[in-house]
C-alpha atoms as a PDB file:
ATOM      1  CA  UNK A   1     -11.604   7.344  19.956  1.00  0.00           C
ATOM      2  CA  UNK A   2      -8.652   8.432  18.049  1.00  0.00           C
ATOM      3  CA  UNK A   3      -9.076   7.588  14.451  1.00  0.00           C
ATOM      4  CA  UNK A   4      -5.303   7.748  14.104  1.00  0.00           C
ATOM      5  CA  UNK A   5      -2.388   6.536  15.711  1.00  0.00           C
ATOM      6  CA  UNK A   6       0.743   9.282  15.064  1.00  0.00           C
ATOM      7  CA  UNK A   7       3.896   7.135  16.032  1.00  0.00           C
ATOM      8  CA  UNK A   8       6.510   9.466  14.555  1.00  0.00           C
ATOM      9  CA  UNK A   9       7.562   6.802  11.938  1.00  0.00           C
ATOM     10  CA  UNK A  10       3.888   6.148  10.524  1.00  0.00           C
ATOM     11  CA  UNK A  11       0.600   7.232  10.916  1.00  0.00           C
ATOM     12  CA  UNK A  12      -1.957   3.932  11.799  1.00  0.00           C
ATOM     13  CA  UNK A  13      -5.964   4.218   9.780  1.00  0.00           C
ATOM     14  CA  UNK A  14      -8.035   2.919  12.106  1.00  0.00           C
ATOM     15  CA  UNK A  15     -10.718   4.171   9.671  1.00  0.00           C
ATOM     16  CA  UNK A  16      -9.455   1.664   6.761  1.00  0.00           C
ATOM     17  CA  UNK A  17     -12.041  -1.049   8.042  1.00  0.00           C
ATOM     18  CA  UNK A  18     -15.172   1.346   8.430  1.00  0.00           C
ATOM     19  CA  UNK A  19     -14.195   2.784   4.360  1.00  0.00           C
ATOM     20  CA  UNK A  20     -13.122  -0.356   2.806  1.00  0.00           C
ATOM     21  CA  UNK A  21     -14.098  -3.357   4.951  1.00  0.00           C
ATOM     22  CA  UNK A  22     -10.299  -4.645   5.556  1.00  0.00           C
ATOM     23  CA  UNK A  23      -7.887  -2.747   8.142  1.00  0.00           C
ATOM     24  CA  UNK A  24      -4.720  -1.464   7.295  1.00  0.00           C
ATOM     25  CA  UNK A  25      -2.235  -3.898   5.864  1.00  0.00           C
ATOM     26  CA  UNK A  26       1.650  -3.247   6.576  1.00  0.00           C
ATOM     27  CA  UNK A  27       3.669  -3.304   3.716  1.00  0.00           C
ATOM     28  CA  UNK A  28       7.068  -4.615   5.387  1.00  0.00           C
ATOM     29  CA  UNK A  29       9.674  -3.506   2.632  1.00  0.00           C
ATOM     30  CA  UNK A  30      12.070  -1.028   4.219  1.00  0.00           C
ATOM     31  CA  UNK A  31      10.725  -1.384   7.989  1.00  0.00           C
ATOM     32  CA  UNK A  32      12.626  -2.312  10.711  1.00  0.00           C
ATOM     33  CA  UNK A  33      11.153  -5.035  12.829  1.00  0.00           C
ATOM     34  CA  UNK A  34      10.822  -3.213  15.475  1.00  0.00           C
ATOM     35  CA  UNK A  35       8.574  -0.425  13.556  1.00  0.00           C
ATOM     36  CA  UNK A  36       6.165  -3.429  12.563  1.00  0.00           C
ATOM     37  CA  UNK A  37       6.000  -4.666  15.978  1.00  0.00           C
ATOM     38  CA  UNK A  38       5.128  -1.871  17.657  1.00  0.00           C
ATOM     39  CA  UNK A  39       2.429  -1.032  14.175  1.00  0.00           C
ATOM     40  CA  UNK A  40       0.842  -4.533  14.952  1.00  0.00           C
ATOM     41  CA  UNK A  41       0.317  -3.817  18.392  1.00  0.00           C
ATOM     42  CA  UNK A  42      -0.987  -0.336  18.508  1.00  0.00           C
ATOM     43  CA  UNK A  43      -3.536  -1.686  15.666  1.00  0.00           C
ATOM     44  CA  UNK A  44      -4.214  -4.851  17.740  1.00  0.00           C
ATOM     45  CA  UNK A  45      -4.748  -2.608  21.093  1.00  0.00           C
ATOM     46  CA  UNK A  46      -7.362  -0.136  19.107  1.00  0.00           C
ATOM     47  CA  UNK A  47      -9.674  -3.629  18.186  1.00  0.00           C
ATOM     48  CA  UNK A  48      -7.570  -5.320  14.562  1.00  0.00           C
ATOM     49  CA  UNK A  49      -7.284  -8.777  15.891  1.00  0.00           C
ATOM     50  CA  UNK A  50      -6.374  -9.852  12.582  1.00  0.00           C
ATOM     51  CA  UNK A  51      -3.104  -7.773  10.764  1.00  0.00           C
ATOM     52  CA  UNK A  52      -1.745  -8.762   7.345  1.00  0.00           C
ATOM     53  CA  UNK A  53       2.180  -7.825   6.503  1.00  0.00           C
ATOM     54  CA  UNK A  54       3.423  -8.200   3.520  1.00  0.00           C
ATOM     55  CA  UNK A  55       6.631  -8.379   1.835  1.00  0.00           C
ATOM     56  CA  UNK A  56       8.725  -9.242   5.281  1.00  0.00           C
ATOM     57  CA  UNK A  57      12.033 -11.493   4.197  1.00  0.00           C
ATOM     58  CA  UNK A  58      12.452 -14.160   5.967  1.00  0.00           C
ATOM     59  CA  UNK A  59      15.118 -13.090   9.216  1.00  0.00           C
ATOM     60  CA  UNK A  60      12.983  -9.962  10.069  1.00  0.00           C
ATOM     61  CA  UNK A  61       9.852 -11.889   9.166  1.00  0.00           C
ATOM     62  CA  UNK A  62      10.643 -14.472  12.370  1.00  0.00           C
ATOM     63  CA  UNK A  63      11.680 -11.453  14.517  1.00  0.00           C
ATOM     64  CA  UNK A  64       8.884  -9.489  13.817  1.00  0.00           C
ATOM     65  CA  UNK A  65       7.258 -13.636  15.112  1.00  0.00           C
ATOM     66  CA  UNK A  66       8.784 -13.835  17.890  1.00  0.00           C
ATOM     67  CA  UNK A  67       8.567 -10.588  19.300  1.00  0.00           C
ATOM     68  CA  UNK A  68       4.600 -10.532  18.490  1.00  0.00           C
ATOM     69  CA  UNK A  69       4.378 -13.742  20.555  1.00  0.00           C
ATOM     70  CA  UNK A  70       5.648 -12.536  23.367  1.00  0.00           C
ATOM     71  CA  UNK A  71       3.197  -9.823  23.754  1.00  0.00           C
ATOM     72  CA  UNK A  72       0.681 -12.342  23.178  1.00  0.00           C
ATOM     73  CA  UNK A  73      -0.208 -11.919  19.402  1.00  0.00           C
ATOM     74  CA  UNK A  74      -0.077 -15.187  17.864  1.00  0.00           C
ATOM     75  CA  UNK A  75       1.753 -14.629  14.490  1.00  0.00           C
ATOM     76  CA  UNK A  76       2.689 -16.795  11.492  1.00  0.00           C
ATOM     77  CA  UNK A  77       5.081 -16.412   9.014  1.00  0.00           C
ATOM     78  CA  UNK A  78       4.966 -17.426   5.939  1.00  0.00           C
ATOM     79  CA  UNK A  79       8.414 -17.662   4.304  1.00  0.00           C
ATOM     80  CA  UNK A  80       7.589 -18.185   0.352  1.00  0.00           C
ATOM     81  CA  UNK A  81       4.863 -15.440   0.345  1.00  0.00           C
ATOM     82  CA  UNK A  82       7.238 -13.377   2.552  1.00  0.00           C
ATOM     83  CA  UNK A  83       4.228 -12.636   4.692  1.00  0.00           C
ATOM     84  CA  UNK A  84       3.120 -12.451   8.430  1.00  0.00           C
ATOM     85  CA  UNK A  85      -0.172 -13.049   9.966  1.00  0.00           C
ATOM     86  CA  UNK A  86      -0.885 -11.722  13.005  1.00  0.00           C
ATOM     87  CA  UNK A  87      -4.089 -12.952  15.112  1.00  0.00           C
ATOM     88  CA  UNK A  88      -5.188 -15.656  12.349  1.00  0.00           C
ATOM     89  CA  UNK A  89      -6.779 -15.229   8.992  1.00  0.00           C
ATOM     90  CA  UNK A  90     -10.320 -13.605   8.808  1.00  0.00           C
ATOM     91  CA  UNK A  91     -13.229 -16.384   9.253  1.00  0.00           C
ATOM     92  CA  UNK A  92     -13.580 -17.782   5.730  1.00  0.00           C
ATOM     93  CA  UNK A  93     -17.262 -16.508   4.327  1.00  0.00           C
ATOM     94  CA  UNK A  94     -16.539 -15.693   0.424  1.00  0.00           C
ATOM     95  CA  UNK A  95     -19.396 -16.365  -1.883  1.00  0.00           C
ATOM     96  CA  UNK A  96     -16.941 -18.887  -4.225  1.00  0.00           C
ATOM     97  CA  UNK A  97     -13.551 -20.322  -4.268  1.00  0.00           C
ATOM     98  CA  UNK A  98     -10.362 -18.443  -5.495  1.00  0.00           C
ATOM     99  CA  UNK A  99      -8.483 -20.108  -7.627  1.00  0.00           C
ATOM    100  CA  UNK A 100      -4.387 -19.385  -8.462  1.00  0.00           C
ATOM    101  CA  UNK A 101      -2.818 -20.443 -11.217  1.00  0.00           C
ATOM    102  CA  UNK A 102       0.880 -20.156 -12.216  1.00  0.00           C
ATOM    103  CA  UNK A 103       2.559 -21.070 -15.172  1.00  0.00           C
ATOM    104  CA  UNK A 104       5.855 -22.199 -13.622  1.00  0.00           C
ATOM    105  CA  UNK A 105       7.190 -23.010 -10.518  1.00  0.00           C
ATOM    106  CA  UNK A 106       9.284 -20.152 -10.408  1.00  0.00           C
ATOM    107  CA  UNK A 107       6.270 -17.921 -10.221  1.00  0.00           C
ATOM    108  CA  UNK A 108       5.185 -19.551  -7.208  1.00  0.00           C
ATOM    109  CA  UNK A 109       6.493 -17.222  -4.255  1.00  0.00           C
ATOM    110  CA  UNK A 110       3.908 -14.231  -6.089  1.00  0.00           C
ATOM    111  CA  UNK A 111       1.563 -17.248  -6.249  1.00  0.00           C
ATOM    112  CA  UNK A 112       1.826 -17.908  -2.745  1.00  0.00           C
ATOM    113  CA  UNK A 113       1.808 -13.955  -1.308  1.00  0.00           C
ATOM    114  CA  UNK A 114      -1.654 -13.664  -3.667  1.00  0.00           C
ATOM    115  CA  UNK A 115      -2.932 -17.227  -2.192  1.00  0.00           C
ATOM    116  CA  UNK A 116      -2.077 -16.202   1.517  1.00  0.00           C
ATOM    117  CA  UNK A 117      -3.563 -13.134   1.274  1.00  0.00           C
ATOM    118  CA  UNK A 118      -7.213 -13.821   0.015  1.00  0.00           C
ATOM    119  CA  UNK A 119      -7.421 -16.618   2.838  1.00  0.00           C
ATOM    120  CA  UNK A 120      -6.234 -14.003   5.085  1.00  0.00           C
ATOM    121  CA  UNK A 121      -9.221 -12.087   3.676  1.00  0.00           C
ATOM    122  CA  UNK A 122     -11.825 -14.781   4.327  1.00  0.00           C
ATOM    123  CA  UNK A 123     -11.432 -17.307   0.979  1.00  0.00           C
ATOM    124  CA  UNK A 124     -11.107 -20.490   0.119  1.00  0.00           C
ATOM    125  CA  UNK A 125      -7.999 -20.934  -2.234  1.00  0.00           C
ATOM    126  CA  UNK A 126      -7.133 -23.500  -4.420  1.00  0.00           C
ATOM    127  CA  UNK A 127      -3.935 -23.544  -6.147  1.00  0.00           C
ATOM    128  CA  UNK A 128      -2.709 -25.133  -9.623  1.00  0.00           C
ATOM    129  CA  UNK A 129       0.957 -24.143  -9.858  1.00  0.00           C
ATOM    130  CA  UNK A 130       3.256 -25.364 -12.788  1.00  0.00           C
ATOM    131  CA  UNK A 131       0.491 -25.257 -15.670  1.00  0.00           C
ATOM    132  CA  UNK A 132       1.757 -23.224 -18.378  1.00  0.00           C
ATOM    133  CA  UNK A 133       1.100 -22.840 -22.113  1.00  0.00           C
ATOM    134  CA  UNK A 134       3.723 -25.269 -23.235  1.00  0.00           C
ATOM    135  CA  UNK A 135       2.808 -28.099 -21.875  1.00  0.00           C
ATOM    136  CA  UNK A 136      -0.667 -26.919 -22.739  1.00  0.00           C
ATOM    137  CA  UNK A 137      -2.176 -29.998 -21.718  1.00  0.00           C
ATOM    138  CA  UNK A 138      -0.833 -29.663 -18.520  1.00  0.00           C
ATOM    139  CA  UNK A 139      -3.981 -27.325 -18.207  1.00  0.00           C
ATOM    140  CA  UNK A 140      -6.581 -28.384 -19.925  1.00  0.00           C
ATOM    141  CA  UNK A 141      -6.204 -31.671 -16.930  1.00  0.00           C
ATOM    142  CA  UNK A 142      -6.833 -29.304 -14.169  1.00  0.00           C
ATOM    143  CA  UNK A 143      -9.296 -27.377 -16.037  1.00  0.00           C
ATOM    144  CA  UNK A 144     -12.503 -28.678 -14.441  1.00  0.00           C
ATOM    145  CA  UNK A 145     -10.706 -27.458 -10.789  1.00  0.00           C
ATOM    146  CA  UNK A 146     -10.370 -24.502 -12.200  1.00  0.00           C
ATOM    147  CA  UNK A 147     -14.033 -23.772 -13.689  1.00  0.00           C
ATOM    148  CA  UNK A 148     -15.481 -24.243 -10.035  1.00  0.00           C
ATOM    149  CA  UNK A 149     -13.720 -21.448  -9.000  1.00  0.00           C
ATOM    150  CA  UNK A 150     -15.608 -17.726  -8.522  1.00  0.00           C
ATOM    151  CA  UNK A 151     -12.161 -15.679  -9.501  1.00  0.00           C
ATOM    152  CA  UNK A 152      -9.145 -16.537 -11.082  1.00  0.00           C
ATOM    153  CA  UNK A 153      -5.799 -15.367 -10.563  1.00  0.00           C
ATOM    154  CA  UNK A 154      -3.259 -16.356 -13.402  1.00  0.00           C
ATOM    155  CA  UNK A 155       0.115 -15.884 -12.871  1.00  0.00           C
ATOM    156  CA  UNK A 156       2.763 -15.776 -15.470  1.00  0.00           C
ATOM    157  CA  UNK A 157       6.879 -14.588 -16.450  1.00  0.00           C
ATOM    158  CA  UNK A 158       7.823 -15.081 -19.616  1.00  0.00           C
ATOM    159  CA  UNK A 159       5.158 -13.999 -22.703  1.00  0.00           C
ATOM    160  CA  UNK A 160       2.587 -14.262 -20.076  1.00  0.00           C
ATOM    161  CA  UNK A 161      -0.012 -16.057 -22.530  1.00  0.00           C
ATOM    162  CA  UNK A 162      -1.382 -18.055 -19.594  1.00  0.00           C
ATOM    163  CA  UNK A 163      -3.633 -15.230 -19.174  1.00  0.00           C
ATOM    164  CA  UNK A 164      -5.236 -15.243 -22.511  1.00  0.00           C
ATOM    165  CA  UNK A 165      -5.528 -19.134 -22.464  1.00  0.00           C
ATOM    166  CA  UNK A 166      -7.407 -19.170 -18.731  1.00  0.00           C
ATOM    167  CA  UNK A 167      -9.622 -16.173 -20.197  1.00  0.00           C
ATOM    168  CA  UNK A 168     -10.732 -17.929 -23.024  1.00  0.00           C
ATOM    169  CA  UNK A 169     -11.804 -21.425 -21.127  1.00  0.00           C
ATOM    170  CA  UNK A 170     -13.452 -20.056 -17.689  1.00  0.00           C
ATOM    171  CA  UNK A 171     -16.773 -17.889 -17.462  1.00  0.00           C
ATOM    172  CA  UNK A 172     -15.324 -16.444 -13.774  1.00  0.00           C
ATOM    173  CA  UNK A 173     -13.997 -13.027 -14.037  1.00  0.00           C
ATOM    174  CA  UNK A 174      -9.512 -13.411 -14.521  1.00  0.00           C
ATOM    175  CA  UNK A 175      -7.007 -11.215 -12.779  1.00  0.00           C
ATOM    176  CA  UNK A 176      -3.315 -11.342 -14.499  1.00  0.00           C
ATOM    177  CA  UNK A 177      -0.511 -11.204 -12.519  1.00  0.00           C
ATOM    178  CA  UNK A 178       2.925 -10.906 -15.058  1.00  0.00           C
ATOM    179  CA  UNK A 179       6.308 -11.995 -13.131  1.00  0.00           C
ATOM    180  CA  UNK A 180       9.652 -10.641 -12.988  1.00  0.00           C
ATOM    181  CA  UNK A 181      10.476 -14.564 -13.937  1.00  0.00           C
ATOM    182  CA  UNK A 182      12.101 -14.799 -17.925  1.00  0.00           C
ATOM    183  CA  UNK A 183      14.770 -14.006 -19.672  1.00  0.00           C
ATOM    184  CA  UNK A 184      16.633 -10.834 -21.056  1.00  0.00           C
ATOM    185  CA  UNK A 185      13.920  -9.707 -23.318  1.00  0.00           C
ATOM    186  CA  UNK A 186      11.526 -10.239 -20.525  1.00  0.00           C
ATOM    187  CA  UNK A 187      12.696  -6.991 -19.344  1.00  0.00           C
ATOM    188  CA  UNK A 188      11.904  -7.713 -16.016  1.00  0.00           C
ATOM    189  CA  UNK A 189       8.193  -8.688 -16.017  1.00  0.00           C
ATOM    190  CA  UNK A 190       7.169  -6.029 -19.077  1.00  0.00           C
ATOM    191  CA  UNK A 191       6.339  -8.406 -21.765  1.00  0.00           C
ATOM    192  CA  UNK A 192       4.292  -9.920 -19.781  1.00  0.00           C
ATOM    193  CA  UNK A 193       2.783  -7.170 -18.652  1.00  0.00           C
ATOM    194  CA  UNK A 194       2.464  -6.064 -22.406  1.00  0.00           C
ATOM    195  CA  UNK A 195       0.841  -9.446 -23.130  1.00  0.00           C
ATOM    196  CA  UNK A 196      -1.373  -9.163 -20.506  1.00  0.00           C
ATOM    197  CA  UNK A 197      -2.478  -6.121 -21.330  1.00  0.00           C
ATOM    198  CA  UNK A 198      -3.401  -6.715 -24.710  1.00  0.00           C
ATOM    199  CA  UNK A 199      -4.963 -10.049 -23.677  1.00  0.00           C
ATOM    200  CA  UNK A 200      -7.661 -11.105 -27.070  1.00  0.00           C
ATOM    201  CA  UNK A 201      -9.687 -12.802 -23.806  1.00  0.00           C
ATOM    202  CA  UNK A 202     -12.392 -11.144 -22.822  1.00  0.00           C
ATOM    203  CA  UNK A 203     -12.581 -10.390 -18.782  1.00  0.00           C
ATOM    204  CA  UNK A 204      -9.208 -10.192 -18.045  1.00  0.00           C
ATOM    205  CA  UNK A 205      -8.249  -7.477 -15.722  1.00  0.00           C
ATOM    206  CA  UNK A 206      -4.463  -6.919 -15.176  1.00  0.00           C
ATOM    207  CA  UNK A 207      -2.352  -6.011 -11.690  1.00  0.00           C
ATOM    208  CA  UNK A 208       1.572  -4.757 -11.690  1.00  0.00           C
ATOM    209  CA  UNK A 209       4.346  -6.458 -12.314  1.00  0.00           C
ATOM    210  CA  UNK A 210       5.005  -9.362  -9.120  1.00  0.00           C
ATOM    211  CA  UNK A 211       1.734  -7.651  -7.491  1.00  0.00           C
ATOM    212  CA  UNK A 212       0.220 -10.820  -6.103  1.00  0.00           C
ATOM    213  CA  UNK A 213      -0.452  -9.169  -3.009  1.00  0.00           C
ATOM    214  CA  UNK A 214      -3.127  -6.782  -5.056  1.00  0.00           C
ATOM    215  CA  UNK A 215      -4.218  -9.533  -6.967  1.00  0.00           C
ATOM    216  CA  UNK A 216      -5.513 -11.706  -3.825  1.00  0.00           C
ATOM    217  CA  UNK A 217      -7.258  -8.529  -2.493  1.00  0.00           C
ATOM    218  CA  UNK A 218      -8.540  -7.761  -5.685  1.00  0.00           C
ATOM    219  CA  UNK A 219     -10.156 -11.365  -5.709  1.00  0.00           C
ATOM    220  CA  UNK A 220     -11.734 -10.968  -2.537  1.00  0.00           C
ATOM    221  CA  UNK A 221     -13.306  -8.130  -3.014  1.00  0.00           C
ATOM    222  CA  UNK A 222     -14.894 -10.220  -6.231  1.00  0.00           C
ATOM    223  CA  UNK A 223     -15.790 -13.318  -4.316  1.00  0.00           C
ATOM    224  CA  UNK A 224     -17.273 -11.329  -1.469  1.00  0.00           C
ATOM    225  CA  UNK A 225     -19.489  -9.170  -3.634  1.00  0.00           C
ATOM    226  CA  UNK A 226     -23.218  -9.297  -2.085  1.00  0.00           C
ATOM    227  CA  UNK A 227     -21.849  -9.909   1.699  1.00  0.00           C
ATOM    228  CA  UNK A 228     -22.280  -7.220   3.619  1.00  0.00           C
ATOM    229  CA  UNK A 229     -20.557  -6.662   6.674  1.00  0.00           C
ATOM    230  CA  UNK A 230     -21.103  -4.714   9.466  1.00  0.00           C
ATOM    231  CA  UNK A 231     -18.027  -3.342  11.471  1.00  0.00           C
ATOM    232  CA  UNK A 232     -17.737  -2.147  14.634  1.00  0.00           C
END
């Protein structure tokens, strides 16, 4: 077979699964619906019969819907996380629970595209949104939730310090996601990033700026360490 799918407008992997264990994800900023449509399908005709895309707004995310089921490719959207699912979430077989934390609300829609994309990668998510560092004890009441968990994601605008705090009370490993979400200073998501960064907690690993996309996959490859799968 093929090992690539030339389409003019983007060249399909079909090796991605064999390398790295998960098939090609679409990244849906800038393509038309049509283009992702017609990607889904050619991936879901060569054997993916389960296709993450991510960053699809909301109108071309329930195009891209509809037009998948009527070719028979059952497809959710997800409007906060701005992602489709085509064909279901993998079966859920990680080693651990991932858990996502945010520190406001506002930082819930990277929250959300990190949650729905480590149960689209086989997880079990829990999430504890709205728990930042000044109403620290807004925390330290979820923190026995968040102890059970085998990875956690902490996601943060402003100074980012939720990070640092999460590092310092939880033995799992932590991966830092800073937000666009702040004010002026904020400079978009770079002082947290800074913050981050430089986190004093040990174990703290750090994604880009908004990245929750990386920072779910980057969890699942942590909670599934020891499974091996076999792909055909």
């Amino acid at each position: 077979m093929d090992r690539n799918i030339e389409l003019g407008f983007a060249n399909i992997d079909l090796e991605r699964r064999e390398r790295t264990g998960v098939a090609e994800v679409i990244y849906g900023a800038g393509k038309s619906a049509d283009q992702i449509t017609e990607i889904v399908r050619q991936m879901y005709e060569h054997g993916e019969k389960h296709v993450l895309i991510t960053r699809v707004e909301e109108e071309k995310a329930e195009k891209v819907a509809g037009m998948l089921n009527e070719v028979d490719i059952k497809s959710n959207v997800y409007k906060e996380a701005r992602i489709v699912v085509a064909g279901g979430n993998m079966p859920a077989d990680g080693i651990g629970m991932i858990a996502v934390v945010t520190g406001g609300t506002s930082d819930i829609p990277v929250a959300e595209e990190a949650a729905r994309t480590a149960e689209f990668l086989g997880n079990e998510v829990v999430r504890v949104y709205d728990v930042g560092v000044a109403g620290l004890h807004r925390l330290l009441s979820k923190v026995d939730i968040i102890r059970e968990a085998s990875v956690v994601i902490a996601i943060a605008g402003m100074e980012g310090a939720l990070a640092s705090v999460v590092g310092g009370l939880v033995s799992a490993p932590v991966i830092a996601v800073p937000t666009s979400i702040g004010y002026g200073a904020g400079f978009g998501g770079i002082s947290a990033l800074l913050s981050m960064l430089n986190s004093c907690a040990s174990g703290v690993s750090v994604v880009n700026i908004d990245n929750g996309f990386g920072a779910g996959y980057q969890a699942s490859l942590i909670n599934h360490v020891g499974i091996r799968h076999e792909f055909t």
